[in-house]
Protein backbone atom coordinates (compact mmCIF):
# COMPACT_ATOMS: atom_id res chain seq x y z
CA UNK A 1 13.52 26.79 -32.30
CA UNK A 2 14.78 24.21 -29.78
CA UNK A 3 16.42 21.52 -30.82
CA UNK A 4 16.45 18.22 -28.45
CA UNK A 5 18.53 15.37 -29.05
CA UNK A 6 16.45 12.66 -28.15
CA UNK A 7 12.78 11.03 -27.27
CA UNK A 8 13.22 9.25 -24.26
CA UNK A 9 11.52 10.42 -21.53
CA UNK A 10 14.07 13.36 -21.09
CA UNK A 11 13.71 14.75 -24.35
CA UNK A 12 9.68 14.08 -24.69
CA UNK A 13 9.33 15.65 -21.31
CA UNK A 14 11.18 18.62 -22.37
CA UNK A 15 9.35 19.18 -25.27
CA UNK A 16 6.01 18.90 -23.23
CA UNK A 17 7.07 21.77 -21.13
CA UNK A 18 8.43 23.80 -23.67
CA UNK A 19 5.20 23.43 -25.80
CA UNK A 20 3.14 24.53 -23.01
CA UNK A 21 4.93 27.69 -22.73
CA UNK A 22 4.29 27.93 -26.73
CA UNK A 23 7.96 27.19 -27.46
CA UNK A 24 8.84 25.67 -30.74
CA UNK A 25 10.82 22.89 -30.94
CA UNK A 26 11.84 19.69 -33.10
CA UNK A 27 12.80 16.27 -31.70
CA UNK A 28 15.51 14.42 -33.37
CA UNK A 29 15.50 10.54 -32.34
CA UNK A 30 17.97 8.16 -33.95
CA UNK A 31 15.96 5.17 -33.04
CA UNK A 32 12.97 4.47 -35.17
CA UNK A 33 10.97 4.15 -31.60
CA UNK A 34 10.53 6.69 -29.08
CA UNK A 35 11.12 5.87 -25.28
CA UNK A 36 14.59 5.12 -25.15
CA UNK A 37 15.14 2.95 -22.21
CA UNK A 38 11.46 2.77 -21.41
CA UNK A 39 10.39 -0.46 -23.98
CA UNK A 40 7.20 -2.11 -23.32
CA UNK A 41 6.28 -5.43 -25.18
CA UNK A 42 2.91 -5.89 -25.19
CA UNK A 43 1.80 -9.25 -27.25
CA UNK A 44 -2.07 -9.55 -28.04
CA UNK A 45 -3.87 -11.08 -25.18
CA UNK A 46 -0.68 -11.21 -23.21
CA UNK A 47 0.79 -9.04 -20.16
CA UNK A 48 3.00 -6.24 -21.09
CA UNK A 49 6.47 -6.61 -20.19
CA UNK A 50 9.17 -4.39 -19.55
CA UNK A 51 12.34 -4.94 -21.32
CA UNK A 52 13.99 -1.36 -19.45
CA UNK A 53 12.77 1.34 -16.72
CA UNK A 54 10.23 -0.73 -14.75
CA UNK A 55 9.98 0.61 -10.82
CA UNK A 56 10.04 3.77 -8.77
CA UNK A 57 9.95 4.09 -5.46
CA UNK A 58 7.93 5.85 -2.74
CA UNK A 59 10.67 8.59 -1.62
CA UNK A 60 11.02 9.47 -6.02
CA UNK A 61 8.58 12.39 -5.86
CA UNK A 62 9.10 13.91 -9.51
CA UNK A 63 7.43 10.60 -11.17
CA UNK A 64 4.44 10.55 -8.79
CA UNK A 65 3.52 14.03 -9.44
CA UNK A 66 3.77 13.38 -13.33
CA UNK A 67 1.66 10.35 -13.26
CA UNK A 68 -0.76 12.54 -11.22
CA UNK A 69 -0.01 15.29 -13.40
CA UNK A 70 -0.72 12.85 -16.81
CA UNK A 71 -3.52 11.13 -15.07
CA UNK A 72 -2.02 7.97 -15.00
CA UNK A 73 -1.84 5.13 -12.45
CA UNK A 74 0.44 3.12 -10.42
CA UNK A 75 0.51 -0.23 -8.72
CA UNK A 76 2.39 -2.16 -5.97
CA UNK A 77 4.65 -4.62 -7.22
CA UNK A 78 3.99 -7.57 -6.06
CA UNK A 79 6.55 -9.10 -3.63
CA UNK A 80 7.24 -12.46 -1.91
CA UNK A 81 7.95 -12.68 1.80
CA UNK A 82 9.57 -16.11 0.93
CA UNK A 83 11.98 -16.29 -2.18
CA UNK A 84 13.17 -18.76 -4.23
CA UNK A 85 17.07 -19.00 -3.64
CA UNK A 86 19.71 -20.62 -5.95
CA UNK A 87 23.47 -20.02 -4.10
CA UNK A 88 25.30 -21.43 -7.19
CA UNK A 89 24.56 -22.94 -10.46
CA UNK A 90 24.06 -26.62 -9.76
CA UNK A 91 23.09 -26.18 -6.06
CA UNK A 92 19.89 -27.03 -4.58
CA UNK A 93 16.80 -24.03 -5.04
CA UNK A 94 16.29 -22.70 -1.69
CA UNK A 95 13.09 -21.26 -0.17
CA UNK A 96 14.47 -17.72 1.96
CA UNK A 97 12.97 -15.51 3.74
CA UNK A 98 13.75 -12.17 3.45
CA UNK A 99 13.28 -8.55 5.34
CA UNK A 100 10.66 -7.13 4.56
CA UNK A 101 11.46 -4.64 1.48
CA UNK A 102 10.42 -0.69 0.90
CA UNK A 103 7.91 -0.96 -1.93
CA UNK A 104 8.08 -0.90 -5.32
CA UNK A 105 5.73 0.24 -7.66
CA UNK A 106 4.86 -0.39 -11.74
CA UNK A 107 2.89 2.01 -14.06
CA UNK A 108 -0.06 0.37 -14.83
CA UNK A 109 -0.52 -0.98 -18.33
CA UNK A 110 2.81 -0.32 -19.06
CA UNK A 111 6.33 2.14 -18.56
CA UNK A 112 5.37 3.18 -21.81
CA UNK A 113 2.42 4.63 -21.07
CA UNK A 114 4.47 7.43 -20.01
CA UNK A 115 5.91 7.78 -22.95
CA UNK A 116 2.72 7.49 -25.14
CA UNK A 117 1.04 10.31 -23.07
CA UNK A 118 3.79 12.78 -23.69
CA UNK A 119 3.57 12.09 -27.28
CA UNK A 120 0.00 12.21 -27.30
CA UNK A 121 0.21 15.58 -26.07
CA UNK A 122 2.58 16.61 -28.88
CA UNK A 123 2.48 17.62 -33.00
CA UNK A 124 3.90 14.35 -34.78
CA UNK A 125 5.43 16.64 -37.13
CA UNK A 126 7.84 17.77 -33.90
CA UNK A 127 8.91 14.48 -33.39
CA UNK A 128 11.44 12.81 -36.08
CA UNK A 129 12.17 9.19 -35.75
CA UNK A 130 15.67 7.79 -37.13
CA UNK A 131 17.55 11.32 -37.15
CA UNK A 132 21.12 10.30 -36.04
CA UNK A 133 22.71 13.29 -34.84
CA UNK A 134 26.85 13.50 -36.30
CA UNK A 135 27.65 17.12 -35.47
CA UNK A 136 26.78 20.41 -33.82
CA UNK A 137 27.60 23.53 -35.02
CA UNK A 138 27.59 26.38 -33.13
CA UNK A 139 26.97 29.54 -35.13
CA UNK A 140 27.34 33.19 -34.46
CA UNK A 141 23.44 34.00 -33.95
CA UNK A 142 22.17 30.10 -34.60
CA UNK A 143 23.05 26.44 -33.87
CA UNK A 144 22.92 23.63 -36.44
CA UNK A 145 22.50 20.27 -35.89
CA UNK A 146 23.72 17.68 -38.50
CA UNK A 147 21.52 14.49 -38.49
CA UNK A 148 20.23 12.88 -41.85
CA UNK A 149 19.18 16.42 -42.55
CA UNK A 150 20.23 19.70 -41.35
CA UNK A 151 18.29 21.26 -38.98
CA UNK A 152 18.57 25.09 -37.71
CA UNK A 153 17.37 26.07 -34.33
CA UNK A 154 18.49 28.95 -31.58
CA UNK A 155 19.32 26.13 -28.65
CA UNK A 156 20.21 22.51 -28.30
CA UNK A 157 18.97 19.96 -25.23
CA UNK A 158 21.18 16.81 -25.21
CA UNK A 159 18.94 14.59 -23.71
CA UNK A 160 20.86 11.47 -24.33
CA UNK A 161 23.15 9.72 -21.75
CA UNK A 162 27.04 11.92 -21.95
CA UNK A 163 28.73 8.83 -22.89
CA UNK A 164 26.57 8.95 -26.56
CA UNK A 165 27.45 12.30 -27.37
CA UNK A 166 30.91 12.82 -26.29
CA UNK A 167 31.73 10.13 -27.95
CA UNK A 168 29.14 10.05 -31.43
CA UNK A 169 28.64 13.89 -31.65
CA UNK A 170 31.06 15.92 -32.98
CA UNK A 171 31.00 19.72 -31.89
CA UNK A 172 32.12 23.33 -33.27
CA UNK A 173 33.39 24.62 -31.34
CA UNK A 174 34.95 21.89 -29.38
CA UNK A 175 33.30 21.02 -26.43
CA UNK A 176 35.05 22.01 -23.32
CA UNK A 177 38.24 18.97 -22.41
CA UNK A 178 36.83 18.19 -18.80
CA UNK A 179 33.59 17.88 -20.05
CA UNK A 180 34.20 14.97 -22.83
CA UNK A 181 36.25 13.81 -20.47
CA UNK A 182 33.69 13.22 -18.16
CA UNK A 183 31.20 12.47 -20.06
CA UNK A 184 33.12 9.47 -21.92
CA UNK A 185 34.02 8.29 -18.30
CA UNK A 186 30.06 8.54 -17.50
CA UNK A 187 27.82 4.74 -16.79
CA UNK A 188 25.15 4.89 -19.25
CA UNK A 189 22.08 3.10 -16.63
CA UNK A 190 20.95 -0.75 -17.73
CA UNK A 191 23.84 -0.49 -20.63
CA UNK A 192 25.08 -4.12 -20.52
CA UNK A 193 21.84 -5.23 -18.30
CA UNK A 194 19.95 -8.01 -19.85
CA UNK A 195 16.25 -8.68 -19.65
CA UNK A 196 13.98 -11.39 -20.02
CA UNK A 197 10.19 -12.13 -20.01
CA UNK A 198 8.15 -14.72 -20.18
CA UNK A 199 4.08 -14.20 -20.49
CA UNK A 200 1.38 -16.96 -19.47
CA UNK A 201 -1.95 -18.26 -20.04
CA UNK A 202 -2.80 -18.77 -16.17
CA UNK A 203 -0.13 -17.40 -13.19
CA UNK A 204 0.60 -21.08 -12.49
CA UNK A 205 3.00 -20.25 -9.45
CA UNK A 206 0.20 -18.47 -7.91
CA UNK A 207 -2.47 -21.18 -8.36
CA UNK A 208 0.62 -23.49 -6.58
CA UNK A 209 0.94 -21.30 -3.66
CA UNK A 210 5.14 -20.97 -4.80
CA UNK A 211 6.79 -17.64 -4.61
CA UNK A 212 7.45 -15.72 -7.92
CA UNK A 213 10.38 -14.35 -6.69
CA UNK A 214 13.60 -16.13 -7.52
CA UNK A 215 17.64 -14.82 -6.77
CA UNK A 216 20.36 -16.39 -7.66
CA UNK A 217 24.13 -15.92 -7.66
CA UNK A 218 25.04 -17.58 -10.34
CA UNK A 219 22.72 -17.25 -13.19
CA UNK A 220 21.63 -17.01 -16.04
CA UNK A 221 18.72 -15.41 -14.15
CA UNK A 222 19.85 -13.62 -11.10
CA UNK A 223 16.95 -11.57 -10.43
CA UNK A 224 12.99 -12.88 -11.15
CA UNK A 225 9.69 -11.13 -10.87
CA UNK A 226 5.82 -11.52 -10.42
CA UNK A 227 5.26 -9.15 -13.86
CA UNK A 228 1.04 -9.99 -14.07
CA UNK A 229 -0.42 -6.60 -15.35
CA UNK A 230 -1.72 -3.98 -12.64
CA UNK A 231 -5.56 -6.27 -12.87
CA UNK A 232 -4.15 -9.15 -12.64
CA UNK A 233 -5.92 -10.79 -15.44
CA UNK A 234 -2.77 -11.39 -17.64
CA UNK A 235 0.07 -12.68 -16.34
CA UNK A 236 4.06 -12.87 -16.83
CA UNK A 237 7.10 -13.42 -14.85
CA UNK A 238 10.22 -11.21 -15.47
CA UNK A 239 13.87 -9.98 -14.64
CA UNK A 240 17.50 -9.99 -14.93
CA UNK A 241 20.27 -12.45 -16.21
CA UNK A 242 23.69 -12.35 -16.25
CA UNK A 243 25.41 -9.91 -18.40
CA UNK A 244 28.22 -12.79 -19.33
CA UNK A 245 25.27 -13.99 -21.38
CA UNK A 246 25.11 -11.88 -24.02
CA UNK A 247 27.87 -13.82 -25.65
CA UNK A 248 25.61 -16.66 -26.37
CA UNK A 249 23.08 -16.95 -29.02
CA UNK A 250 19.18 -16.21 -28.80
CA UNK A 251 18.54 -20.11 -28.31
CA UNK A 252 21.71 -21.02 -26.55
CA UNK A 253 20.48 -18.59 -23.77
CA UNK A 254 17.11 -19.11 -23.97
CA UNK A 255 17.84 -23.20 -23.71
CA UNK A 256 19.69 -21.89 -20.20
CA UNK A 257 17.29 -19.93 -19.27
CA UNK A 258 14.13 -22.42 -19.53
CA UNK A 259 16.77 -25.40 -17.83
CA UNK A 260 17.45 -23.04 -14.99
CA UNK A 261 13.92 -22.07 -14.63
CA UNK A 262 12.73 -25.84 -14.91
CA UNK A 263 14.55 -26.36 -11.43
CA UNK A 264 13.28 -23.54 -10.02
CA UNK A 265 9.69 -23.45 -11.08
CA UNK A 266 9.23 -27.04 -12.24
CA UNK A 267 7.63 -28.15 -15.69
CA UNK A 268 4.87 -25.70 -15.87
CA UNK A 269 7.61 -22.70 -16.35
CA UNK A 270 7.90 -24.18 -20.49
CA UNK A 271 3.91 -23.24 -21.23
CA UNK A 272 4.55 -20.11 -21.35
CA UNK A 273 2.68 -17.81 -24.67
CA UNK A 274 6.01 -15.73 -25.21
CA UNK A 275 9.53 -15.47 -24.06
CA UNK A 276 11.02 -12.03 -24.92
CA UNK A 277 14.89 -10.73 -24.17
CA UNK A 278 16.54 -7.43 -24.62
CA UNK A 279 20.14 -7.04 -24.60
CA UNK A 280 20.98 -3.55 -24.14
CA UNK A 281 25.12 -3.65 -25.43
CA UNK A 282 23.40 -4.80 -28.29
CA UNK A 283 21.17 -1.18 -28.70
CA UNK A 284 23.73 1.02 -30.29
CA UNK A 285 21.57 4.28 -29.19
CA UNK A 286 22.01 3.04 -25.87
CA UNK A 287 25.27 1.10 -25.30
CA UNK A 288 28.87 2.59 -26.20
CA UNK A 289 32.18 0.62 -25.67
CA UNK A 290 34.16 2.40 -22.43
CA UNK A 291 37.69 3.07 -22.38
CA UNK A 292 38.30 1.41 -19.12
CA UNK A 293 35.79 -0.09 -16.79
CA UNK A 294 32.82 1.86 -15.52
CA UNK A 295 31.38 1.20 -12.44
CA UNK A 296 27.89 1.27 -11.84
CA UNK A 297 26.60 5.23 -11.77
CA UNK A 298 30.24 6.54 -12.24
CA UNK A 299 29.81 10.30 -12.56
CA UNK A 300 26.00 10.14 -12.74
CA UNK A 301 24.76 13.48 -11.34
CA UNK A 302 28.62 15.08 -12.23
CA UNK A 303 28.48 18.96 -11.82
CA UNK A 304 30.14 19.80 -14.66
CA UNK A 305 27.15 18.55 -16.89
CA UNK A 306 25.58 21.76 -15.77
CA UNK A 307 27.74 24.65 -16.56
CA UNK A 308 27.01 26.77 -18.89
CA UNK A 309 28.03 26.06 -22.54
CA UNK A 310 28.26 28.17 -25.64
CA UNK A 311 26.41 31.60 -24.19
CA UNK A 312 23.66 29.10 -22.38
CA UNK A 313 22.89 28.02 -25.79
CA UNK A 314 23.46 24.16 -25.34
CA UNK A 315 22.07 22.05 -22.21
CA UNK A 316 22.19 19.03 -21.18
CA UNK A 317 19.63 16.97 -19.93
CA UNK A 318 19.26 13.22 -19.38
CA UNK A 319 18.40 10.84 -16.43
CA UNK A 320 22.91 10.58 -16.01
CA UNK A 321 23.03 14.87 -15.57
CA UNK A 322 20.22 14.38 -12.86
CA UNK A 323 20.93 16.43 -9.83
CA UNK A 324 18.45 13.93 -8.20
CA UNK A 325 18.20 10.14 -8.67
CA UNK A 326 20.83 10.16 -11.71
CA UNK A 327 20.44 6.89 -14.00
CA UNK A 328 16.59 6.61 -13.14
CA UNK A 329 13.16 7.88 -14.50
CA UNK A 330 13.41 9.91 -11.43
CA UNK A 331 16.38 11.63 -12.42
CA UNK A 332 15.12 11.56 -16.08
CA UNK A 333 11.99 13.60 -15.08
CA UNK A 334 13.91 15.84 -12.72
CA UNK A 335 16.76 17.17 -15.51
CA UNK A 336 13.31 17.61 -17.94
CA UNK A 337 11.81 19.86 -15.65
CA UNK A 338 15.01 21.74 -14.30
CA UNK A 339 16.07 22.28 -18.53
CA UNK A 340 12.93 23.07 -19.59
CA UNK A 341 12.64 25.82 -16.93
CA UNK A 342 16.12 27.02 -17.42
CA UNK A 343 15.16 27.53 -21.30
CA UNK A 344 12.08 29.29 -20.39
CA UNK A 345 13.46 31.72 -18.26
CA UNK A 346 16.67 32.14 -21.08
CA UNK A 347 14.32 33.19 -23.58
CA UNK A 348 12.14 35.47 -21.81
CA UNK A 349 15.63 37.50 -20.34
């Protein structure tokens, strides 16, 4: 039996190749939600937002061919030629214009759709919610992995970002120096990113001929989004703000949020049906403290996350090991596939 160490797309991936080749396996998530750093909110009646992995991009191959390969569908998102522009916090809104950008595209109905689909596809039994992995044991002729039970298996996929497990996991044998060292020193994608959302009855900045696009320098918000849904019959706006914010409470940032938005979008911006956030240093199975400052993709894609380890008995796949497009669904789908074949091709030697 494999056993993979985590359901984000990764891990769930993983498991959906391995199961085709008729490969057991048992998927230990800590969270008590699968995904990961894919979270869709969807409220009744309202658009569903994205609160982590949102776009890919025409050049990331790997995701169109599993949408194609899941028979699900993209859309364009939607982008302004002229922007909203804010240069500091109390200056004057600016409209911009701006080059002309590469598109972006959204899974329709949701990022978690791809994670629903691989699920779907999968025994629930094979999938067990809040499992937080301590320790790894590495036996003569067996590995076992030490979560709220004990589970036995034959191999081990760590398809969590490095910094978790070097630094959360404790292994027997110890895990090669250079590795953990590595891996501690390794920027965990969207890890002290904060999102908000806001859904709405009518897509009022539409109806006003006004961009939905809004940058600013300052903050809160420093990046803002048309978020409507791939029909365009329910409608949200959605993005970035500041990570400094974190420190503030739910309604202190919300209040600056909403006052900042007010100037921006004008009175209409407070009707909204919802306002959702997600601070992701605040998601323990995401966010771990660094030892000195990480900058953005530091070691993401790092050869050494794919030697071999313990006789080929323990890999190591997440979207931060990616050969290709590390810290991104891309790179997520690509280490899936490359572990998954590498496993395949172990076990039939």
């Amino acid at each position: 039996m494999i056993l993979i160490i985590g359901a984000g797309l990764s891990g769930l991936l993983t498991a959906y190749r391995l199961k085709k080749e008729g490969i057991t396996f048992k998927i230990l998530e800590a969270r008590s939600r699968l995904g990961g750093r894919i979270h869709t909110l969807s409220g009744k009646n309202e658009a569903p937002v994205e609160m982590g992995a949102t776009w890919f991009q025409e050049h990331h191959q790997n995701v169109k061919t599993l949408l194609k390969e899941l028979n699900l569908s993209s859309f364009e998102q939607k982008m302004d030629d002229v922007v909203f522009f804010q240069q500091q916090k109390h200056a004057p809104v600016q409209l911009l214009q701006i080059p002309k950008q590469a598109p972006s595209y959204r899974i329709s109905g949701g990022t978690s759709q791809l994670i629903a689909t691989l699920y779907q596809s999968l025994n629930a039994k094979e999938v067990l919610l809040n499992q937080t992995v301590k320790q790894i044991i590495f036996k003569e002729n067996s590995v076992q992995v030490i979560a709220h039970e004990i589970f036995e298996g034959s191999h081990v996929v760590l398809a969590i970002p490095p910094k978790l497990w070097a630094k959360n996991i404790s292994f027997e044998p110890l895990l090669p120096k250079p590795l953990t060292t590595v891996a501690a020193q390794t920027h965990t994608w969207m890890e002290d990113s904060i999102k908000i959302a806001l859904t709405y009855t009518t897509p009022f900045w539409q109806e006003e001929k006004i961009p939905g696009t809004f940058f600013s320098n300052s903050g809160p918000i420093t990046e803002f989004y048309d978020h409507c849904d791939h029909k365009r019959s329910k409608f949200a706006l959605c993005g970035f703000i500041n990570s400094s914010y974190k420190n503030f409470s739910e309604e202190a940032r919300k209040l600056e949020v909403l006052s900042q938005l007010k100037t921006v979008f004008g009175e209409k911006v407070e009707e909204f049906l919802d306002y959702k956030e997600c601070i992701w240093s605040k998601e323990e199975f995401t966010f771990e403290n660094s030892d000195s400052t990480l900058y953005p993709h530091q070691n993401n894609g790092n050869p050494i996350f794919r030697e071999s380890l313990f006789e080929n008995r323990l890999f190591i796949s997440s979207s931060e090991s990616a050969v290709e497009s590390p810290g991104y669904m891309e790179g997520a789908i690509f280490s899936a596939n490359a572990t998954a074949n590498e496993i395949i091709f172990t076990l039939k030697i």
